[in-house]
C-alpha atoms as a PDB file:
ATOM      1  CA  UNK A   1     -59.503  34.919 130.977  1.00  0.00           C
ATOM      2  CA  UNK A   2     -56.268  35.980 133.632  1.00  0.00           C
ATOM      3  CA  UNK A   3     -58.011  38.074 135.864  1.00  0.00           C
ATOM      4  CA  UNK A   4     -56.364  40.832 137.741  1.00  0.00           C
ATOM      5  CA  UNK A   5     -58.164  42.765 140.725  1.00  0.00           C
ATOM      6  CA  UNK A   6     -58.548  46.017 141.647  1.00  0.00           C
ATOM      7  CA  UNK A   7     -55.249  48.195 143.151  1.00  0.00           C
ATOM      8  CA  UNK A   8     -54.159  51.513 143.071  1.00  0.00           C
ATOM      9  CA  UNK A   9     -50.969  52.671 141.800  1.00  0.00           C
ATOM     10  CA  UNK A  10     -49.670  56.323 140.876  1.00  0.00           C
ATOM     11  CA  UNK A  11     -49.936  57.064 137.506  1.00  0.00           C
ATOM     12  CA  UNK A  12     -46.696  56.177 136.253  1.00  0.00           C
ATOM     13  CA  UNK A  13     -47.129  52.691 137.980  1.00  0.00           C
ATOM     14  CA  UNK A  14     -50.184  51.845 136.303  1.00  0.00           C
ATOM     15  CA  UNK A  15     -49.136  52.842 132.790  1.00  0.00           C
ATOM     16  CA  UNK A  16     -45.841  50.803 133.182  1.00  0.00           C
ATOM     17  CA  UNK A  17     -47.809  47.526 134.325  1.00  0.00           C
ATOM     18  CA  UNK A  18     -49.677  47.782 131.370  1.00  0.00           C
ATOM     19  CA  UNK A  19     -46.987  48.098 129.157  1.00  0.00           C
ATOM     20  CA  UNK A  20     -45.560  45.040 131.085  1.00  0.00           C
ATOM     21  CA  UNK A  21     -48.614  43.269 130.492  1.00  0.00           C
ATOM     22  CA  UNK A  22     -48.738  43.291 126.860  1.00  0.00           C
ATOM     23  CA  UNK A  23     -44.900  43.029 126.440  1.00  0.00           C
ATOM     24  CA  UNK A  24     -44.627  39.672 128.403  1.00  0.00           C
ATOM     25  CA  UNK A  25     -47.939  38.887 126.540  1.00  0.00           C
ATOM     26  CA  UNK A  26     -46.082  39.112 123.326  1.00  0.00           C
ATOM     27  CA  UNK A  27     -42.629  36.909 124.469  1.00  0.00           C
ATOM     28  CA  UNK A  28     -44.914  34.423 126.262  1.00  0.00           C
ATOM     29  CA  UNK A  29     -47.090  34.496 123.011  1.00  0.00           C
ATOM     30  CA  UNK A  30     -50.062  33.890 125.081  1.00  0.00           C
ATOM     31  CA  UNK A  31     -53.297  33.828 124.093  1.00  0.00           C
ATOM     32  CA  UNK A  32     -55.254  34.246 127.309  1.00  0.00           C
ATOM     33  CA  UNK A  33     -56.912  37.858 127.523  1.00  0.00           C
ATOM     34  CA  UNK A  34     -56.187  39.774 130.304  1.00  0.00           C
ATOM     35  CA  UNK A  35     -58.789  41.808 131.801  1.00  0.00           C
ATOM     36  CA  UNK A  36     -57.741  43.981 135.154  1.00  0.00           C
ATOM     37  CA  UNK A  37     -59.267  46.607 137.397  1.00  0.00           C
ATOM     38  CA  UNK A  38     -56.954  49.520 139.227  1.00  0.00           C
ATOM     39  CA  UNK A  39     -57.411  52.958 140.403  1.00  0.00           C
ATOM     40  CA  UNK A  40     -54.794  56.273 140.913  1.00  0.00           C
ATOM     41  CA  UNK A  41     -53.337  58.123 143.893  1.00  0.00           C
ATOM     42  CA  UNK A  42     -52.464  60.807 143.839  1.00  0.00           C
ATOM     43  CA  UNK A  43     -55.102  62.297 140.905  1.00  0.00           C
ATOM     44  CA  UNK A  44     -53.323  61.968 137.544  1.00  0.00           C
ATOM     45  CA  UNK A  45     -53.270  63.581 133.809  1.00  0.00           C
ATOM     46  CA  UNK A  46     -52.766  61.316 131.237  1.00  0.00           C
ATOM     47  CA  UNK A  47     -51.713  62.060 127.847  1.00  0.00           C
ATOM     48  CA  UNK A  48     -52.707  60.343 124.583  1.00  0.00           C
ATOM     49  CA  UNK A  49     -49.364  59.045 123.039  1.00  0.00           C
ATOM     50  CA  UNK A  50     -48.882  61.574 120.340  1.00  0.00           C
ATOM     51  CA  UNK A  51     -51.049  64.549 122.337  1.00  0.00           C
ATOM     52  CA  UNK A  52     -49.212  67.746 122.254  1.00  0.00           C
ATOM     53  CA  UNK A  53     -48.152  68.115 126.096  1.00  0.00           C
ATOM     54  CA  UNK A  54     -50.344  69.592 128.445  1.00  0.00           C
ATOM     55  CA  UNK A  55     -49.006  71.910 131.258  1.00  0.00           C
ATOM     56  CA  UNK A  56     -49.956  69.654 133.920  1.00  0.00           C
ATOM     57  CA  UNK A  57     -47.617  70.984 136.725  1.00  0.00           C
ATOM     58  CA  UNK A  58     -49.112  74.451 136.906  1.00  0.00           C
ATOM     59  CA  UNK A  59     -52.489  72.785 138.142  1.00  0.00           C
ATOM     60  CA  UNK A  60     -50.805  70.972 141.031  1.00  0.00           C
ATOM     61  CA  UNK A  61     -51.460  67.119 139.571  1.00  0.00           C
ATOM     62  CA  UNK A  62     -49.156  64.460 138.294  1.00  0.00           C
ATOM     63  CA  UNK A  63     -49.287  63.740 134.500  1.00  0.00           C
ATOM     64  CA  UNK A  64     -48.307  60.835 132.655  1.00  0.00           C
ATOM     65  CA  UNK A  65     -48.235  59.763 129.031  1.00  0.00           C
ATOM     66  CA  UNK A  66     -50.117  56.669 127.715  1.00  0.00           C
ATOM     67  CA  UNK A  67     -49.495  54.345 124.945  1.00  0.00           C
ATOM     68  CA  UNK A  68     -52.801  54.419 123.747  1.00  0.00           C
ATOM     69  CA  UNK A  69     -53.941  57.493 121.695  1.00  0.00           C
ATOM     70  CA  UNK A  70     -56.445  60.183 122.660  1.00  0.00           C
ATOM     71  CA  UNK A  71     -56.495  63.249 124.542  1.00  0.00           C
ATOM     72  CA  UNK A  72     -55.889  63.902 128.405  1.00  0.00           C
ATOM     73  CA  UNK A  73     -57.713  62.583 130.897  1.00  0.00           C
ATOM     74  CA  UNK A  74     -58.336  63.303 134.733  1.00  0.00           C
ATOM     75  CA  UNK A  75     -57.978  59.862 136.920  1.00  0.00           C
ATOM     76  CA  UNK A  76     -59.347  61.008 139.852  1.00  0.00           C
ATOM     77  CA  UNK A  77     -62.798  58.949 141.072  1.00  0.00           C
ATOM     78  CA  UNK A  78     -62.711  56.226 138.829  1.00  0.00           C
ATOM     79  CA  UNK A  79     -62.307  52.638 138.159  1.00  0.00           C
ATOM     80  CA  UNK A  80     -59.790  51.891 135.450  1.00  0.00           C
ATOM     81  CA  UNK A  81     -59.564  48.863 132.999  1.00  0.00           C
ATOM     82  CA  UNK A  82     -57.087  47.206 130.948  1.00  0.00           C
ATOM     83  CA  UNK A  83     -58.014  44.245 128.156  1.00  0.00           C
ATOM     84  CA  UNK A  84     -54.661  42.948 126.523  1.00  0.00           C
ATOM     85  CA  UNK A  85     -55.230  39.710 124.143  1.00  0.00           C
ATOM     86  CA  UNK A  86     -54.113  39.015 120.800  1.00  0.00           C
ATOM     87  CA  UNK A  87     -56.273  40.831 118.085  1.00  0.00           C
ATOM     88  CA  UNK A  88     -56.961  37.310 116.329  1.00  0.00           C
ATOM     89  CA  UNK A  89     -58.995  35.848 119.403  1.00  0.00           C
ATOM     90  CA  UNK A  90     -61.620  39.113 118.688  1.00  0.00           C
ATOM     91  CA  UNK A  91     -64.097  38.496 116.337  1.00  0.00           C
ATOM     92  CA  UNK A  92     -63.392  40.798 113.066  1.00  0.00           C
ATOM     93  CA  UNK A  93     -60.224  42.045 115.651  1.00  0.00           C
ATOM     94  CA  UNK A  94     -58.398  43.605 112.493  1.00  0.00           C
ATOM     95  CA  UNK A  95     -61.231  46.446 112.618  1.00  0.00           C
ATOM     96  CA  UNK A  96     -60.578  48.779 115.009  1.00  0.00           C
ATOM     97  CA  UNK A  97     -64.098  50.027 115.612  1.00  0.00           C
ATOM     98  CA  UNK A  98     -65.310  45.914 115.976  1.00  0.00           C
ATOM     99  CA  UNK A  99     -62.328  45.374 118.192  1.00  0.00           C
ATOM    100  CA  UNK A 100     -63.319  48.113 120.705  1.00  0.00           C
ATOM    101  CA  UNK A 101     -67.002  46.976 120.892  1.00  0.00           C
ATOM    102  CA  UNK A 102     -66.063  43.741 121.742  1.00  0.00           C
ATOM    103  CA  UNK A 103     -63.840  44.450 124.669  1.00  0.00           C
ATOM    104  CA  UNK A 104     -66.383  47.633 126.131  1.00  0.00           C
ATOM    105  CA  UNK A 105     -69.379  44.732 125.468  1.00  0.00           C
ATOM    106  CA  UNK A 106     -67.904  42.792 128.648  1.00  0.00           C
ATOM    107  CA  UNK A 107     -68.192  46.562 130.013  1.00  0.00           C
ATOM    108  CA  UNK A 108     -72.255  46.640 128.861  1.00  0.00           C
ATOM    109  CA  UNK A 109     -73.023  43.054 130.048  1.00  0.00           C
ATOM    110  CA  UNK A 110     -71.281  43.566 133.331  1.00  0.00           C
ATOM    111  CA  UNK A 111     -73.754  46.703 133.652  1.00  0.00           C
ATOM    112  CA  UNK A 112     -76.657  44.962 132.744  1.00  0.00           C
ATOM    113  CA  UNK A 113     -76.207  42.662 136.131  1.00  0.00           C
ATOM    114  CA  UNK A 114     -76.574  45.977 137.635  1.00  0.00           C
ATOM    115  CA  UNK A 115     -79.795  46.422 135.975  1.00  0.00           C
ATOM    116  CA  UNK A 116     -78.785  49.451 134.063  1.00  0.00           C
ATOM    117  CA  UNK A 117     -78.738  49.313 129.856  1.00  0.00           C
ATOM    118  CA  UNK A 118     -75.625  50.771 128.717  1.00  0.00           C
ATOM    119  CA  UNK A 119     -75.048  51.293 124.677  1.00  0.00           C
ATOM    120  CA  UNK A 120     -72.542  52.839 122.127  1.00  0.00           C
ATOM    121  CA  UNK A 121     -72.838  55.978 121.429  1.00  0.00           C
ATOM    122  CA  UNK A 122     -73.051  58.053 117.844  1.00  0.00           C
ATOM    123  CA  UNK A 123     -70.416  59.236 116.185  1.00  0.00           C
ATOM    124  CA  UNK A 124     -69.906  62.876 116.070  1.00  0.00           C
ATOM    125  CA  UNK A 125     -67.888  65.161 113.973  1.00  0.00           C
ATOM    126  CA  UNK A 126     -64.669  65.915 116.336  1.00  0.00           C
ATOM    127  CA  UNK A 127     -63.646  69.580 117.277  1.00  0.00           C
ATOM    128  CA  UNK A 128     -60.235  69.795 118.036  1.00  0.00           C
ATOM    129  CA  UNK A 129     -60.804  72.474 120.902  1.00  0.00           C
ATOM    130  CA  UNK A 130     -61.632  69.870 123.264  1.00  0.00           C
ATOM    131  CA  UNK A 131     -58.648  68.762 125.192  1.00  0.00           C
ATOM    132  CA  UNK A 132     -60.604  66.654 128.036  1.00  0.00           C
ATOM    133  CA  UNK A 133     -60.717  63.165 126.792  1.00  0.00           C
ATOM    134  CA  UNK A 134     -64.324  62.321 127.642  1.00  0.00           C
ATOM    135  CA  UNK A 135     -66.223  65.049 125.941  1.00  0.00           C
ATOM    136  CA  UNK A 136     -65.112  63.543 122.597  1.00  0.00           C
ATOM    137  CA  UNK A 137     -67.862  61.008 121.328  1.00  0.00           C
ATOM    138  CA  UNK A 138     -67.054  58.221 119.182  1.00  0.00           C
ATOM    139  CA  UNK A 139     -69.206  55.467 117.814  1.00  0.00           C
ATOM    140  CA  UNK A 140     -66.945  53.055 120.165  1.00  0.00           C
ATOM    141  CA  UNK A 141     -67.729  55.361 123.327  1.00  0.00           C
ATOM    142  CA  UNK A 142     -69.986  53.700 126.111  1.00  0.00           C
ATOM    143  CA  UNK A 143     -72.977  55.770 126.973  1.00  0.00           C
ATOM    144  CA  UNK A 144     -76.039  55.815 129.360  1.00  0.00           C
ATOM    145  CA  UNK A 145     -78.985  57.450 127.704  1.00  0.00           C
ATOM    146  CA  UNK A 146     -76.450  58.968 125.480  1.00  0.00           C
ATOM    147  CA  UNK A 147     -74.433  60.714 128.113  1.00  0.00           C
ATOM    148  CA  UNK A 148     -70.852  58.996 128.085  1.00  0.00           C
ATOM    149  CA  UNK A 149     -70.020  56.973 131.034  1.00  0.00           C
ATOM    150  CA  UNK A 150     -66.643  54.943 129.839  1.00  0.00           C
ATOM    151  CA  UNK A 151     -64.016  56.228 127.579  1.00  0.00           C
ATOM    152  CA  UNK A 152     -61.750  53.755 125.916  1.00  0.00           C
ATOM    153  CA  UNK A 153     -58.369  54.199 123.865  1.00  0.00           C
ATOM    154  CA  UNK A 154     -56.328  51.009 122.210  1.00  0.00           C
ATOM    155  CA  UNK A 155     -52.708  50.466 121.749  1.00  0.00           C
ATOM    156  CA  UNK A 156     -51.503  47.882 118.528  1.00  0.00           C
ATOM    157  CA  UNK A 157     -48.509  45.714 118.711  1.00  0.00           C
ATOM    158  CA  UNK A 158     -46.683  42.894 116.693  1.00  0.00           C
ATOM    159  CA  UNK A 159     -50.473  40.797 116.580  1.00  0.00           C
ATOM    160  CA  UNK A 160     -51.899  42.095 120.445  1.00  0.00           C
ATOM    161  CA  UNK A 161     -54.178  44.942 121.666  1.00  0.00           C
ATOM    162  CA  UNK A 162     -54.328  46.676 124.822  1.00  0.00           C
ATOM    163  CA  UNK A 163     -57.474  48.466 125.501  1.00  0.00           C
ATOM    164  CA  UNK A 164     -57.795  50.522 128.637  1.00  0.00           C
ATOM    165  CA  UNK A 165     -60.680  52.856 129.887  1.00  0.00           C
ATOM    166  CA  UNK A 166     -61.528  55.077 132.488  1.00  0.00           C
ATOM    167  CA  UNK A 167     -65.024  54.245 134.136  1.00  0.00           C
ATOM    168  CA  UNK A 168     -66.777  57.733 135.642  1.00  0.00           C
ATOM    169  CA  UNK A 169     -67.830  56.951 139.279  1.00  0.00           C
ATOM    170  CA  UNK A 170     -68.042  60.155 140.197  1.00  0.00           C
ATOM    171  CA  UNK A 171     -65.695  63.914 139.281  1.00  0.00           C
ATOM    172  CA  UNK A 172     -65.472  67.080 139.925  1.00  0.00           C
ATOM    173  CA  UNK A 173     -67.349  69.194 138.017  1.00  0.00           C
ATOM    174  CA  UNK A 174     -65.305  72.134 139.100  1.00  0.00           C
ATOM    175  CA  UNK A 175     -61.561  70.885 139.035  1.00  0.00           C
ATOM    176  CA  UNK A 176     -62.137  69.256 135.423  1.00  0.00           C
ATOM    177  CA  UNK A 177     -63.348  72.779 134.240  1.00  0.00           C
ATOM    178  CA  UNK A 178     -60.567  74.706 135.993  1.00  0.00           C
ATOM    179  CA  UNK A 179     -57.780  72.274 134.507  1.00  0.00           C
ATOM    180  CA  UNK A 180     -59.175  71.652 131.434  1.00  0.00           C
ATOM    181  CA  UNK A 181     -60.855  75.941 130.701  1.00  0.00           C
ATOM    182  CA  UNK A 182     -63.858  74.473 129.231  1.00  0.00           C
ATOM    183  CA  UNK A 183     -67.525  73.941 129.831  1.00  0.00           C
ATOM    184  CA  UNK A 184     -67.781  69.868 131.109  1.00  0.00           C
ATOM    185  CA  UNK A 185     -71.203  68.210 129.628  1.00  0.00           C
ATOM    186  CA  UNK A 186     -72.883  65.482 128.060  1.00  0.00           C
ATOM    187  CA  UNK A 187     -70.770  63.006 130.942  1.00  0.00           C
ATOM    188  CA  UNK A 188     -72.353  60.595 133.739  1.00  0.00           C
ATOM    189  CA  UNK A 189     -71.100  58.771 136.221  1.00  0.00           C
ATOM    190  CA  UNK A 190     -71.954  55.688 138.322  1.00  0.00           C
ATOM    191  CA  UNK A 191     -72.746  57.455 141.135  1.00  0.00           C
ATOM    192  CA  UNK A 192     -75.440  59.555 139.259  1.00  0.00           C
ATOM    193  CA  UNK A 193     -77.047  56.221 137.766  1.00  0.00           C
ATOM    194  CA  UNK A 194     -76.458  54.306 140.540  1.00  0.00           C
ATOM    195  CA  UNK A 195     -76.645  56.751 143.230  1.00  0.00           C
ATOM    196  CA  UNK A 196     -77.161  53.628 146.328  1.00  0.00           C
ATOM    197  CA  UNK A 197     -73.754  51.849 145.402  1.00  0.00           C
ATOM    198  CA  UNK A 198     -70.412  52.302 146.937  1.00  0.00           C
ATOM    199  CA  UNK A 199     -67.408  52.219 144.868  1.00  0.00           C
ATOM    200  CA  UNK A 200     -65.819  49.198 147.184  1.00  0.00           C
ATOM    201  CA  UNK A 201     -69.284  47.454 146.292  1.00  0.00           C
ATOM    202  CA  UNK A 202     -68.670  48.356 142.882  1.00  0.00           C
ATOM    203  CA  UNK A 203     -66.060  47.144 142.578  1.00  0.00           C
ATOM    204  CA  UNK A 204     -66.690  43.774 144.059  1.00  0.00           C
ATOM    205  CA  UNK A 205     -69.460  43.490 142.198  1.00  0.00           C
ATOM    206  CA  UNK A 206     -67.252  43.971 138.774  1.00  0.00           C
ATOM    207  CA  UNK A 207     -64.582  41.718 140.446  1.00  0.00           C
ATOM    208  CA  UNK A 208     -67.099  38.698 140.903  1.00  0.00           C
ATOM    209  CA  UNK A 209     -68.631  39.339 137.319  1.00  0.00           C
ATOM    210  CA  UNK A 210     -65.116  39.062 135.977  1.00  0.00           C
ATOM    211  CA  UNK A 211     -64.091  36.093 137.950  1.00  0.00           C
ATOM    212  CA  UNK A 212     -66.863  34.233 136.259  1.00  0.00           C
ATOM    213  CA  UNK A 213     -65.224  34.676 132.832  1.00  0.00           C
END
């Protein structure tokens, strides 16, 4: 596995170096995944790829669009991921659903060094008033004692995936409910399961797990 570490970009940086990614992934016709680590600055919006748009300006915070799908998201204290690989190295990689388990199980077993258990969590019928990403719940959603922890969205082209995710360190309960005018719940973050770690140790902790790979 091509390990990148952790930087921060703004948001329109780190949406364009994915797309890079898995573009020069698909002329090189490699078939080494690509897992990497980044963060944001300043706090970002981003949009699912065919999201209506969101009047991000108003609130005072950059916005960008991704390619994967979804609804918007607030990168603010997080750790981001990217997987890129071609979809026939994944075990059953032509299902969607067995695709994203596979790449959020490196997420699980790199928890489980931490000591913590980490699982999917249920599917739930979807209510289209929810326009903050992460209090949608999937079947392919990471959770910690069914409170989601890591959302993840996937992106499909010409035989490759990219799969990226925002891991909760920490938010604002506050700012997410002022941007986003609804009631935040049924989250967690690192820093409330984890409450002794650092998000530089964190991060070198994921960074060394990685490395092994």
């Amino acid at each position: 596995m091509r390990f990148i570490p952790f930087s921060i970009h703004t948001g329109q940086e780190n949406m364009q170096i994915d797309s890079d990614l898995l573009d020069n992934a698909i002329i090189e016709k490699s078939t080494e995944p690509i897992f990497r680590l980044y963060g944001w600055s300043p706090k970002c919006i981003s949009l699912g790829r065919n999201q209506r748009n969101f009047n991000c300006e108003n609130k005072g915070i950059d916005c960008v669009r991704r390619l994967t799908g979804g609804r918007a998201l607030l990168h603010d204290n997080e750790v981001t991921y990217s997987y890129i690989s071609p979809i026939s190295i994944i075990p059953n990689g032509e299902k969607i659903s067995d695709s994203y388990k596979y790449i959020s199980g490196i997420l699980i077993n790199f928890f489980r060094t931490l000591g913590i258990e980490l699982d999917f969590g249920e599917n739930k019928k979807i209510s289209t008033h929810f326009e903050y990403c992460m209090l949608l719940s999937t079947g392919a959603d990471v959770c910690y004692k069914d409170q989601k922890i890591i959302g993840s969205a996937q992106y499909r082209k010409e035989g490759y995936v990219l799969q990226h995710g925002s891991i909760l360190f920490g938010y604002d309960k506050e700012l997410l409910e002022s941007i986003f005018n609804e009631e935040v719940k049924g989250i967690t973050t690192v820093k409330e399961v984890l409450p002794d770690i650092s998000k530089e140790v964190f991060v070198q902790e994921f960074e060394h797990f990685l490395s092994q790979l």
